[in-house]
N, C-alpha and C. Protein backbone atom coordinates (compact mmCIF):
# COMPACT_ATOMS: atom_id res chain seq x y z
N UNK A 1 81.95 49.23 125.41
CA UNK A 1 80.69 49.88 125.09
C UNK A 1 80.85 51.38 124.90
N UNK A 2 81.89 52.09 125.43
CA UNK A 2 82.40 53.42 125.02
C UNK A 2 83.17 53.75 123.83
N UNK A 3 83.82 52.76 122.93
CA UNK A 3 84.40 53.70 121.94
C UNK A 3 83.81 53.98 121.26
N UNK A 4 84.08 54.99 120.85
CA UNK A 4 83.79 56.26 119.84
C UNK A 4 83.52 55.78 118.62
N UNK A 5 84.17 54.86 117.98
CA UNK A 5 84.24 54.01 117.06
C UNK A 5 83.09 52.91 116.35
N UNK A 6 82.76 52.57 117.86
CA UNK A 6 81.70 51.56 117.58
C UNK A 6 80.02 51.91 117.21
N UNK A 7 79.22 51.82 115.90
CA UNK A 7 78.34 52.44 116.17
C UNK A 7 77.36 51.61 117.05
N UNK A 8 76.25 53.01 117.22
CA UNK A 8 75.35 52.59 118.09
C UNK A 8 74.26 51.77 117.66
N UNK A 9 73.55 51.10 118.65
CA UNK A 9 72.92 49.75 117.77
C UNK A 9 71.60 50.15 117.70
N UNK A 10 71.31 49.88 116.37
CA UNK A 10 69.49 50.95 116.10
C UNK A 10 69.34 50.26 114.51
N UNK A 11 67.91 50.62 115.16
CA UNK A 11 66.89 49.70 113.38
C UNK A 11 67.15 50.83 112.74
N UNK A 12 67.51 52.12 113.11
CA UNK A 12 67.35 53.38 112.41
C UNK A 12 68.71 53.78 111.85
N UNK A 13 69.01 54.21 110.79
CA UNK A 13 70.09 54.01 109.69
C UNK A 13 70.90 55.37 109.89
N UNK A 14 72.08 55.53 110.91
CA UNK A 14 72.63 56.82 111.14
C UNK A 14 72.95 57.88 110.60
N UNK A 15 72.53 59.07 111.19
CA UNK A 15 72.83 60.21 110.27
C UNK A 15 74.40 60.39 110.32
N UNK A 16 74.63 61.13 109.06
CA UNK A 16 76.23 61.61 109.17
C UNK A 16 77.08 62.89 108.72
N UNK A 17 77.68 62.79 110.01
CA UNK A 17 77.73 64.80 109.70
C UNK A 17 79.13 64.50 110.05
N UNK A 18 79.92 65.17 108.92
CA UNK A 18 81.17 65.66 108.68
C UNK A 18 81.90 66.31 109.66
N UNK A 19 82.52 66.65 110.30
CA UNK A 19 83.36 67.66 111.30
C UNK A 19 84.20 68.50 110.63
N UNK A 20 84.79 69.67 110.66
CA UNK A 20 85.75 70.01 110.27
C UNK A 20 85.95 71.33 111.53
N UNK A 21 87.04 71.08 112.42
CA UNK A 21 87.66 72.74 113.18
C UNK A 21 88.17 73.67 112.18
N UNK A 22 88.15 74.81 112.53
CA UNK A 22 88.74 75.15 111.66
C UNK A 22 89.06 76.61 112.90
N UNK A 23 90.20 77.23 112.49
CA UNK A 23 90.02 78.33 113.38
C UNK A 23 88.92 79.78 113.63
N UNK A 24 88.43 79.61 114.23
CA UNK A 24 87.86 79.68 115.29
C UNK A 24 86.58 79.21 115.33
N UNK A 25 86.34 77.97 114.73
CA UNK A 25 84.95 77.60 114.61
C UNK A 25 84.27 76.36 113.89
N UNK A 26 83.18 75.50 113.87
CA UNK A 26 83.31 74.30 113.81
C UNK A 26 82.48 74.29 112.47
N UNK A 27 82.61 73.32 111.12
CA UNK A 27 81.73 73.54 110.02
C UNK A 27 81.11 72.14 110.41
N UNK A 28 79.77 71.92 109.68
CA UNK A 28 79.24 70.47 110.17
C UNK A 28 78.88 70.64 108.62
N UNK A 29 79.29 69.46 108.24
CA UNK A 29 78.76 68.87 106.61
C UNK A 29 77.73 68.00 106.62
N UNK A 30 75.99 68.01 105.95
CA UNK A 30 75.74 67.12 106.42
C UNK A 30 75.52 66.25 104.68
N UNK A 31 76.43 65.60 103.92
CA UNK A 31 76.74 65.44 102.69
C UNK A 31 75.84 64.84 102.40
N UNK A 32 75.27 63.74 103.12
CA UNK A 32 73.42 63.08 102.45
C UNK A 32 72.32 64.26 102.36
N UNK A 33 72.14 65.14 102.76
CA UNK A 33 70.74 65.71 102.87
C UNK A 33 71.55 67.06 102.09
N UNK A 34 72.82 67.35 101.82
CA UNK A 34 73.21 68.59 100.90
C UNK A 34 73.23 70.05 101.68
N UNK A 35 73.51 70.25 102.98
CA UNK A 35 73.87 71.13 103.67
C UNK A 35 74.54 71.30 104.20
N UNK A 36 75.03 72.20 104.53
CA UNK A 36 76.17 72.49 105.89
C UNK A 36 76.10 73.68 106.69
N UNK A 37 75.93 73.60 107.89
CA UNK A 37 76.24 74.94 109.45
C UNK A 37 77.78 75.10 109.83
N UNK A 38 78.23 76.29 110.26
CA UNK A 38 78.48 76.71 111.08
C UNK A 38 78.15 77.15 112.39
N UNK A 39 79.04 76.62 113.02
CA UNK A 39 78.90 76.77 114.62
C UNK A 39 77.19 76.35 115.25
N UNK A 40 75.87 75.25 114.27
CA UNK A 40 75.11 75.25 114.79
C UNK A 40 75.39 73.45 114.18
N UNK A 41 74.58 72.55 115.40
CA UNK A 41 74.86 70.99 114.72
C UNK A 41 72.95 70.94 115.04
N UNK A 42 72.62 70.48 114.15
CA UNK A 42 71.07 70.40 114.48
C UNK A 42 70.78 68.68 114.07
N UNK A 43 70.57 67.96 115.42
CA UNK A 43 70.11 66.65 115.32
C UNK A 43 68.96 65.64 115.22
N UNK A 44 68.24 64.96 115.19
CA UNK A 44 67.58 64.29 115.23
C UNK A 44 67.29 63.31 116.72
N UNK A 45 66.20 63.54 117.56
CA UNK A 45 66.10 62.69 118.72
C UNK A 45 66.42 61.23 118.34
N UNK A 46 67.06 60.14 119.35
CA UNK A 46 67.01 58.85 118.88
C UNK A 46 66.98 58.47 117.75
N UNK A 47 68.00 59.17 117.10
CA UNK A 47 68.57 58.18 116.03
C UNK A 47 70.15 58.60 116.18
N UNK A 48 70.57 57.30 116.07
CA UNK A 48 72.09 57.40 116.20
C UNK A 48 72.91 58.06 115.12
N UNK A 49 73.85 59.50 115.63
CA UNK A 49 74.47 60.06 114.45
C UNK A 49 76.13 59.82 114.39
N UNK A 50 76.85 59.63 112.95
CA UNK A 50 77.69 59.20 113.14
C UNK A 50 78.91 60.47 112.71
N UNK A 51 79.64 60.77 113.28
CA UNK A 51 80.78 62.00 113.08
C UNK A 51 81.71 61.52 112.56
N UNK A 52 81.77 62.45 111.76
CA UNK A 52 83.25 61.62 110.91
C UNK A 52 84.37 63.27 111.09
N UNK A 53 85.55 63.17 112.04
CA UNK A 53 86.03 64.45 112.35
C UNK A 53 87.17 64.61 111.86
N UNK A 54 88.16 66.01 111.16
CA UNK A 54 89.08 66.05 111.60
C UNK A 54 89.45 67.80 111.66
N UNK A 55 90.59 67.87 110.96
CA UNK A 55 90.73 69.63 111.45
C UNK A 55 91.41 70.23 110.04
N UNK A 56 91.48 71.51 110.12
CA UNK A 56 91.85 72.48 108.77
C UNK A 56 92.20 73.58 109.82
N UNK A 57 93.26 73.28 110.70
CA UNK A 57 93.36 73.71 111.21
C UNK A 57 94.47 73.71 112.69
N UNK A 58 95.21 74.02 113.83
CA UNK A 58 96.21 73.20 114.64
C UNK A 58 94.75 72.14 115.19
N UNK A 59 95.60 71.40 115.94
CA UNK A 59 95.01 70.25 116.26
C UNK A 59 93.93 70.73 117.51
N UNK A 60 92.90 69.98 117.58
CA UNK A 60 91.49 70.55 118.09
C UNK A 60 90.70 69.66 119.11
N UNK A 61 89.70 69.86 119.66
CA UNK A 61 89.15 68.77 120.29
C UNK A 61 87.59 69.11 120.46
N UNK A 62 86.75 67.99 119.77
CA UNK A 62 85.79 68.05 119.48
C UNK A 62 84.70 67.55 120.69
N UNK A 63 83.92 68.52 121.15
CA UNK A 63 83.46 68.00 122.90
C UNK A 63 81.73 68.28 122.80
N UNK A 64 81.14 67.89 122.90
CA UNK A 64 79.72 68.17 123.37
C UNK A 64 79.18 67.10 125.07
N UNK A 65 79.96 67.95 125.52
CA UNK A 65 79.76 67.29 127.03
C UNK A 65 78.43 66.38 127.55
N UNK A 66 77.38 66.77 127.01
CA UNK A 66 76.33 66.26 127.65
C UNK A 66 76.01 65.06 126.88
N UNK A 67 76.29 65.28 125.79
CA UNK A 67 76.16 63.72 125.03
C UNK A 67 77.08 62.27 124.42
N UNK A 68 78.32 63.12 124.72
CA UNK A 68 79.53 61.97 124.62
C UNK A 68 81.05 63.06 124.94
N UNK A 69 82.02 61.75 125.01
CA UNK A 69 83.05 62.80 125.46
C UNK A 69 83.91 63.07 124.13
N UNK A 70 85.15 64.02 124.71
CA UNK A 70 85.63 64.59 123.53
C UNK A 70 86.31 63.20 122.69
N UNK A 71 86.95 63.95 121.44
CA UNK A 71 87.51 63.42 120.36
C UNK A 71 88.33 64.49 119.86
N UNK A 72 89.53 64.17 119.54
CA UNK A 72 90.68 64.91 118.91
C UNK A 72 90.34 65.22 117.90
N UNK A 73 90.50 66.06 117.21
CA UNK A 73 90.71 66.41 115.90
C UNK A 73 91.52 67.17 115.20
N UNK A 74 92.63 66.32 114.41
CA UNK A 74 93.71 66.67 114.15
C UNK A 74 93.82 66.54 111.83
N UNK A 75 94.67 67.44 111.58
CA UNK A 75 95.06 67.66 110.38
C UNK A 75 95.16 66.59 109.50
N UNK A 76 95.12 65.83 108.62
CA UNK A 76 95.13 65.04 107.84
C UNK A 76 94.63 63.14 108.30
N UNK A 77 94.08 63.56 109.46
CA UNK A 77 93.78 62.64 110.25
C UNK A 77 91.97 62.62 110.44
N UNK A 78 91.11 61.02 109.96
CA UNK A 78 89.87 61.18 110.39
C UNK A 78 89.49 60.50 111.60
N UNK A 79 88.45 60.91 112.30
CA UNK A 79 88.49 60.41 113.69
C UNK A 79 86.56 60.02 113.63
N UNK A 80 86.24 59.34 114.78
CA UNK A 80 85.21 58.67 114.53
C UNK A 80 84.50 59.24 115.85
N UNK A 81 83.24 59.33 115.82
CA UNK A 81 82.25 59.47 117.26
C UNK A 81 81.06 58.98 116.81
N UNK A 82 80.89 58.50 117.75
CA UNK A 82 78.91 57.71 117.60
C UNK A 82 78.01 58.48 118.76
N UNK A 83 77.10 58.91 118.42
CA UNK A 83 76.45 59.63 119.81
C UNK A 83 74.97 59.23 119.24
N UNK A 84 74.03 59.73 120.39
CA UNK A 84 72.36 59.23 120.10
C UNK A 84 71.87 60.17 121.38
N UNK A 85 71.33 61.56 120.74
CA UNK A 85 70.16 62.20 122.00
C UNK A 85 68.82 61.46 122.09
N UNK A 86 69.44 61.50 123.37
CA UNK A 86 67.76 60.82 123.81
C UNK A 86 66.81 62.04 124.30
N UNK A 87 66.99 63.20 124.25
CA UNK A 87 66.24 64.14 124.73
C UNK A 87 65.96 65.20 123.91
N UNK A 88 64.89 65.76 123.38
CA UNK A 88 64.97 67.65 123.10
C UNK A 88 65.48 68.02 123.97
N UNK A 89 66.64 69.23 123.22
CA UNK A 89 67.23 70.39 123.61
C UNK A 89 68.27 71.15 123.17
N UNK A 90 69.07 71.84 123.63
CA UNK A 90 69.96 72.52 123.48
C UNK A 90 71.25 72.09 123.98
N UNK A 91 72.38 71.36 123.27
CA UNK A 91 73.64 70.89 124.24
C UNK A 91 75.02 72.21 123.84
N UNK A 92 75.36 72.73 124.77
CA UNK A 92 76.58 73.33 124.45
C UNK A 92 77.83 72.25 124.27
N UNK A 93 78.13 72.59 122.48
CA UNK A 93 79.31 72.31 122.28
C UNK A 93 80.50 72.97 122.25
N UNK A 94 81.76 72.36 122.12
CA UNK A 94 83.12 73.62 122.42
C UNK A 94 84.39 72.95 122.12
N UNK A 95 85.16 73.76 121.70
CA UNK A 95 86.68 72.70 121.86
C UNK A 95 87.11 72.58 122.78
N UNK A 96 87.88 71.81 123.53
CA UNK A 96 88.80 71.67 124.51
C UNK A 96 89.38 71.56 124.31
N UNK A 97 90.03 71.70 123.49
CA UNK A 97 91.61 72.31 122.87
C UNK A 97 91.98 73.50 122.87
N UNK A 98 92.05 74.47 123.71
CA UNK A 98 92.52 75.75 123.44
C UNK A 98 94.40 75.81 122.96
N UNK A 99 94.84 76.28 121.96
CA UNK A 99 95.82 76.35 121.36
C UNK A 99 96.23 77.89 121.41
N UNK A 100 95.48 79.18 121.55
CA UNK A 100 95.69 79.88 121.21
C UNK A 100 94.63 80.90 120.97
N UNK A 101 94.86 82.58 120.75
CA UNK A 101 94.03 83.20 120.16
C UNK A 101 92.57 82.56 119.72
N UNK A 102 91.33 83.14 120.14
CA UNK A 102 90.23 82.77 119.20
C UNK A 102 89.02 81.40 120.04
N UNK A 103 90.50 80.44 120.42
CA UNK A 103 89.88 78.94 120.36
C UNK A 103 88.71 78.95 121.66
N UNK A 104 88.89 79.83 123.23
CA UNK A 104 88.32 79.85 123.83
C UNK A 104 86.99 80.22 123.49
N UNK A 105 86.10 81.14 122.51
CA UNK A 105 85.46 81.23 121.79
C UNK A 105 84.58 80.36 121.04
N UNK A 106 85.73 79.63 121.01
CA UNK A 106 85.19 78.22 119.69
C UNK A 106 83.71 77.50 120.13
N UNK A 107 82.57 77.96 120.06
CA UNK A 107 81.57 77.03 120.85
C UNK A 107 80.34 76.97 119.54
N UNK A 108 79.65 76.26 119.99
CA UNK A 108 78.50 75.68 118.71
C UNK A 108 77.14 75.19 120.15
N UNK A 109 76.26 75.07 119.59
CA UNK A 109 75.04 74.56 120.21
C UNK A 109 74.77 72.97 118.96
N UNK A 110 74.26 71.83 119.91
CA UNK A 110 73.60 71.05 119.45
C UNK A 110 72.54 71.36 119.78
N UNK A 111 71.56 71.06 118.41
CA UNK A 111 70.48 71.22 118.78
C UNK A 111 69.50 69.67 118.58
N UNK A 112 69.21 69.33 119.63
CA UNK A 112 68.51 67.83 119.25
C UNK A 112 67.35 68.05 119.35
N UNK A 113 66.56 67.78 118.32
CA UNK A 113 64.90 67.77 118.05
C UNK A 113 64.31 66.61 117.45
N UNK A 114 62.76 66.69 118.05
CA UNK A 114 62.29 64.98 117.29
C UNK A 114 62.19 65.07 115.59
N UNK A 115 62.22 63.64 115.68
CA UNK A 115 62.85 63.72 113.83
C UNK A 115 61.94 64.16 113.00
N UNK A 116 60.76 64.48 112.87
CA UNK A 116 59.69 65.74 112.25
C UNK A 116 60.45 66.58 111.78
N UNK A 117 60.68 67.56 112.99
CA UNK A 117 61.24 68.41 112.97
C UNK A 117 62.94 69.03 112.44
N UNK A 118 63.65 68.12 112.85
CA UNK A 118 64.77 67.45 112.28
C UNK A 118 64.80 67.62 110.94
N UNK A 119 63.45 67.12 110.04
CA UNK A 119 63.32 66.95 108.50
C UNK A 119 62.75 67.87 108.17
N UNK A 120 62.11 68.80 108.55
CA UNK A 120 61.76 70.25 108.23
C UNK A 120 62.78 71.00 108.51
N UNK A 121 64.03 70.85 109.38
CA UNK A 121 64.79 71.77 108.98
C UNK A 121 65.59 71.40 108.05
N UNK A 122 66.01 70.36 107.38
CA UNK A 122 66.76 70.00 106.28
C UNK A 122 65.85 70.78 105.18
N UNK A 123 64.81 70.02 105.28
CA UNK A 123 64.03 70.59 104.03
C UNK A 123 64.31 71.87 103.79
N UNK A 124 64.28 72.90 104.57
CA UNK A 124 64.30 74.17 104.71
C UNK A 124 64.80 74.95 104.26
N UNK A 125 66.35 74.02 104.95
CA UNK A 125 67.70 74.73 104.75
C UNK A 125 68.14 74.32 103.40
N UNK A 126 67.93 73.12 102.50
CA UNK A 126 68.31 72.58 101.41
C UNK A 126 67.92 73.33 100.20
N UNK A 127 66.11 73.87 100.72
CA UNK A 127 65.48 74.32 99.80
C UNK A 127 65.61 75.82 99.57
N UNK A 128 66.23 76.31 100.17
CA UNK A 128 66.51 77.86 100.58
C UNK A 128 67.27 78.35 99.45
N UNK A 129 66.58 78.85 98.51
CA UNK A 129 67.52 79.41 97.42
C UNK A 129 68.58 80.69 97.86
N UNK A 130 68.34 81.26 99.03
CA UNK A 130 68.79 82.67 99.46
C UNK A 130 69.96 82.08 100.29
N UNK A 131 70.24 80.76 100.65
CA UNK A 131 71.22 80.20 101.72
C UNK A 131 72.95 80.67 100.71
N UNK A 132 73.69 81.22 101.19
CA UNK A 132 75.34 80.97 100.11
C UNK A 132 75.61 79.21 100.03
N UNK A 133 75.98 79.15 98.78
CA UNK A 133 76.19 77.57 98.51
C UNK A 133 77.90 77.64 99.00
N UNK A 134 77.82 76.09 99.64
CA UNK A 134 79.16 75.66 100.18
C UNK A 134 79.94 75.23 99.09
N UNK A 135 80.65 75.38 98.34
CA UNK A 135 81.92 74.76 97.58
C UNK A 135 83.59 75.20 97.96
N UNK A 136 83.78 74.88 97.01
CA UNK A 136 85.71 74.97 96.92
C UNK A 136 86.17 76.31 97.46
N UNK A 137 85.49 77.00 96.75
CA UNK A 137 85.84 78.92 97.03
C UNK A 137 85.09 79.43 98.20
N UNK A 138 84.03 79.21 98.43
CA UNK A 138 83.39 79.48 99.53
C UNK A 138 83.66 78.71 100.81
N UNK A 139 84.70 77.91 101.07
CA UNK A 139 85.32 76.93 101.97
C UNK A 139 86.50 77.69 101.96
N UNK A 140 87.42 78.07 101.10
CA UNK A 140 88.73 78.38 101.46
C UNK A 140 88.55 79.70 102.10
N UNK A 141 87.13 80.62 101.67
CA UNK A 141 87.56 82.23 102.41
C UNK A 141 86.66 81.68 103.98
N UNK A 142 85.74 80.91 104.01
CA UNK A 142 85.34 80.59 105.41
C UNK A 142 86.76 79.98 106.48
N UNK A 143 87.73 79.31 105.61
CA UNK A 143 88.51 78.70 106.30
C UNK A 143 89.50 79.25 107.06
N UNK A 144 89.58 80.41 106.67
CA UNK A 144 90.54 81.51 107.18
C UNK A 144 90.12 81.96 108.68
N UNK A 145 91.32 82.38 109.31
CA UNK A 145 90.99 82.42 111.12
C UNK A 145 89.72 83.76 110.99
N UNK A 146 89.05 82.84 111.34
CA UNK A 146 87.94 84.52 111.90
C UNK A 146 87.14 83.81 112.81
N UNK A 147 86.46 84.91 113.83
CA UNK A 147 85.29 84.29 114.71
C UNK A 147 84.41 84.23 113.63
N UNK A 148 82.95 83.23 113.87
CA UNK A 148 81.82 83.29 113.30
C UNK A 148 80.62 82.84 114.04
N UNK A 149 79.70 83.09 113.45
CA UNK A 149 78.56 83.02 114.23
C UNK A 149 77.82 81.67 113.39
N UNK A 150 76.43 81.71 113.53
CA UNK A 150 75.49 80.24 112.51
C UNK A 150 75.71 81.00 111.22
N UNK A 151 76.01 80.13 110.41
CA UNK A 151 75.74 80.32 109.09
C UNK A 151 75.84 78.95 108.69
N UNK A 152 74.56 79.01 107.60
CA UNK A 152 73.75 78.16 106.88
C UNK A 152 73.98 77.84 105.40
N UNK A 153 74.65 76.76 105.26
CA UNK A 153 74.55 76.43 103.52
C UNK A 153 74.01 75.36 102.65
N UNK A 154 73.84 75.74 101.70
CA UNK A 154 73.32 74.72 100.93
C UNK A 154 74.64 74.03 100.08
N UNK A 155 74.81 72.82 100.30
CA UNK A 155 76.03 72.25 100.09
C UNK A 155 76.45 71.74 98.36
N UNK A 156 77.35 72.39 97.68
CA UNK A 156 77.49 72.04 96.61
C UNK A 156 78.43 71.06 96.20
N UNK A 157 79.62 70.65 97.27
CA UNK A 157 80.37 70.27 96.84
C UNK A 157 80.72 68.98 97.91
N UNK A 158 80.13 67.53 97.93
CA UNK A 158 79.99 66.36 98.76
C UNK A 158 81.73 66.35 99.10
N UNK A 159 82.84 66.64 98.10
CA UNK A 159 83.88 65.95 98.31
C UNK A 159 84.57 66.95 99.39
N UNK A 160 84.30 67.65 99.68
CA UNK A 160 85.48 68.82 100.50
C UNK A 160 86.12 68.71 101.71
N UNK A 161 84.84 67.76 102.77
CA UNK A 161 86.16 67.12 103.56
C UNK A 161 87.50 65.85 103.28
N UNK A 162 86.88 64.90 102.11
CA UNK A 162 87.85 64.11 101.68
C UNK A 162 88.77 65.68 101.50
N UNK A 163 88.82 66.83 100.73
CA UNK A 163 90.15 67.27 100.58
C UNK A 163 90.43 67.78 101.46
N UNK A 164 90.23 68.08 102.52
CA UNK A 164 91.00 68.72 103.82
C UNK A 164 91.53 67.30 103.89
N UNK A 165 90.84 66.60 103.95
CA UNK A 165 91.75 65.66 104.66
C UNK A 165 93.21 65.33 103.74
N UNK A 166 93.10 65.43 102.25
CA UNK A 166 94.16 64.96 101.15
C UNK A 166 95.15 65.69 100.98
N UNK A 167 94.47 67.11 101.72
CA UNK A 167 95.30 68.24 101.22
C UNK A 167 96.67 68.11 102.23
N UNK A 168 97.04 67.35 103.43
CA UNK A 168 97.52 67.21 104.50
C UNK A 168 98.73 65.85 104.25
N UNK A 169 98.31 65.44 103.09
CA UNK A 169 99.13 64.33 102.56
C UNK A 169 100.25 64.62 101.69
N UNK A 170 101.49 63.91 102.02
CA UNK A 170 102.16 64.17 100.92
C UNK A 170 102.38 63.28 100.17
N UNK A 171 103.09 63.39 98.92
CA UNK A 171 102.73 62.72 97.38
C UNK A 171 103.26 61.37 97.98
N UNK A 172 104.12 61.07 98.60
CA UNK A 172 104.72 59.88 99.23
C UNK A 172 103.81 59.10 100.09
N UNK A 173 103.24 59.29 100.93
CA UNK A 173 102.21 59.05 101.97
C UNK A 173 100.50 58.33 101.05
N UNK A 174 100.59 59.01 99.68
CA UNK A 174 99.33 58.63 99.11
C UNK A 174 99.45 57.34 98.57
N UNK A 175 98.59 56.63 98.83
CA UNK A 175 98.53 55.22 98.41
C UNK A 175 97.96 55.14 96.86
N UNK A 176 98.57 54.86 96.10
CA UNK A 176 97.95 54.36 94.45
C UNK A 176 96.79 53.26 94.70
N UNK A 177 95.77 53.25 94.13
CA UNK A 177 95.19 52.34 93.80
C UNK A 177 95.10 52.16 92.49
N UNK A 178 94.54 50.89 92.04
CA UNK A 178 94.41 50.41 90.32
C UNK A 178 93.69 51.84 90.05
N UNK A 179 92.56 52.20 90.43
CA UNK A 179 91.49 53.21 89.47
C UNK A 179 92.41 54.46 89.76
N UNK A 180 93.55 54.64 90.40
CA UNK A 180 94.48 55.86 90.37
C UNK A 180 95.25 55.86 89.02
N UNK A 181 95.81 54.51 88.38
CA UNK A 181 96.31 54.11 87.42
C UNK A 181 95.61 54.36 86.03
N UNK A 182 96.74 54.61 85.12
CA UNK A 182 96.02 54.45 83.59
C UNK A 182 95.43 53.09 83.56
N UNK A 183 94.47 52.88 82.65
CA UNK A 183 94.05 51.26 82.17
C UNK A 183 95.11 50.26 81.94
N UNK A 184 96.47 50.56 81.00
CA UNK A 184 97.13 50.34 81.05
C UNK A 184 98.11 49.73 81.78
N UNK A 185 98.50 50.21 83.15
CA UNK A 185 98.92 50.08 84.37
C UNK A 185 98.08 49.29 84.58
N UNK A 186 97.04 49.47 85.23
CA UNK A 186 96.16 48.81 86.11
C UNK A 186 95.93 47.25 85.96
N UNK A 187 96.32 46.90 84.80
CA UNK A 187 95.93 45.22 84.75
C UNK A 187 96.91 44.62 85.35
């Protein structure tokens, strides 16, 4: 009934927010609703959310103590967590991975609110023409070691954790599929 893996059982259809460490700080993708935070995870009461984690970054550990335990998060590797607040509030999140410079630092707030509210801040943040949009270029200079504080985006680009994660692969390691293939090939 504890792994991380297994989701949680609900009529209600889980939210899903991306992970990525990165040094010194955590990005949350949330690729259905077209946004993404730094260092802030803003949830929904009782409904089960599903994390999909890994790192851009040395290897990490993804912890929000009060609502489930940690999860690794490591480089070319995706990792799984299922969690569900049952309460408004404020949860301090953090790595427990300290590696070095910076990481002790590394902390984020969950913020769990009833789902109203929850959807007014998507709305918000989605609709915010003044928010910097998240893509390719605006990911690689965020990705670089710096502390950071909340920052708020409006998400342009759904695929960017698939490439952290691809970028970690080598040409040997990648699996071909038919639709990787010319037409040709592929039959």
């Amino acid at each position: 009934s504890l792994d991380p893996y297994k989701p949680i059982a609900s009529y209600k259809e889980p939210l899903k927010v991306q992970v990525i460490a990165l040094q010194w700080k955590w990005l949350f993708i949330y690729p259905e609703q077209n946004i993404a935070s730094v260092n802030r995870l803003v949830l929904p009461v009782d409904r089960p959310v599903e994390f999909t984690i890994t790192s851009d970054a040395p290897m990490n550990s993804f912890w929000i103590p009060q609502l489930a335990g940690q999860i690794y998060a490591m480089a070319g590797m995706s990792t799984k967590l299922h969690v569900n607040a049952t309460s408004v509030g404020e949860y301090r999140g953090m790595s427990s991975n300290l590696s070095g410079a910076g990481f002790a630092d590394m902390t984020f707030v969950a913020d769990a609110r009833i789902e109203r509210d929850f959807a007014m801040w998507v709305d918000k943040t989605s609709s915010n023409e003044k928010l910097p949009v998240l893509d390719q270029r605006a990911y690689d200079k965020l990705a670089k070691p710096a502390s950071s504080g909340v920052v708020l985006y409006r998400l342009d680009d759904t695929a960017l954790y698939d490439n952290v994660i691809m970028k970690y692969m080598s040409h040997e390691d990648h699996v071909t599929t038919s639709h990787d293939l010319p037409a040709s090939e592929a039959m």
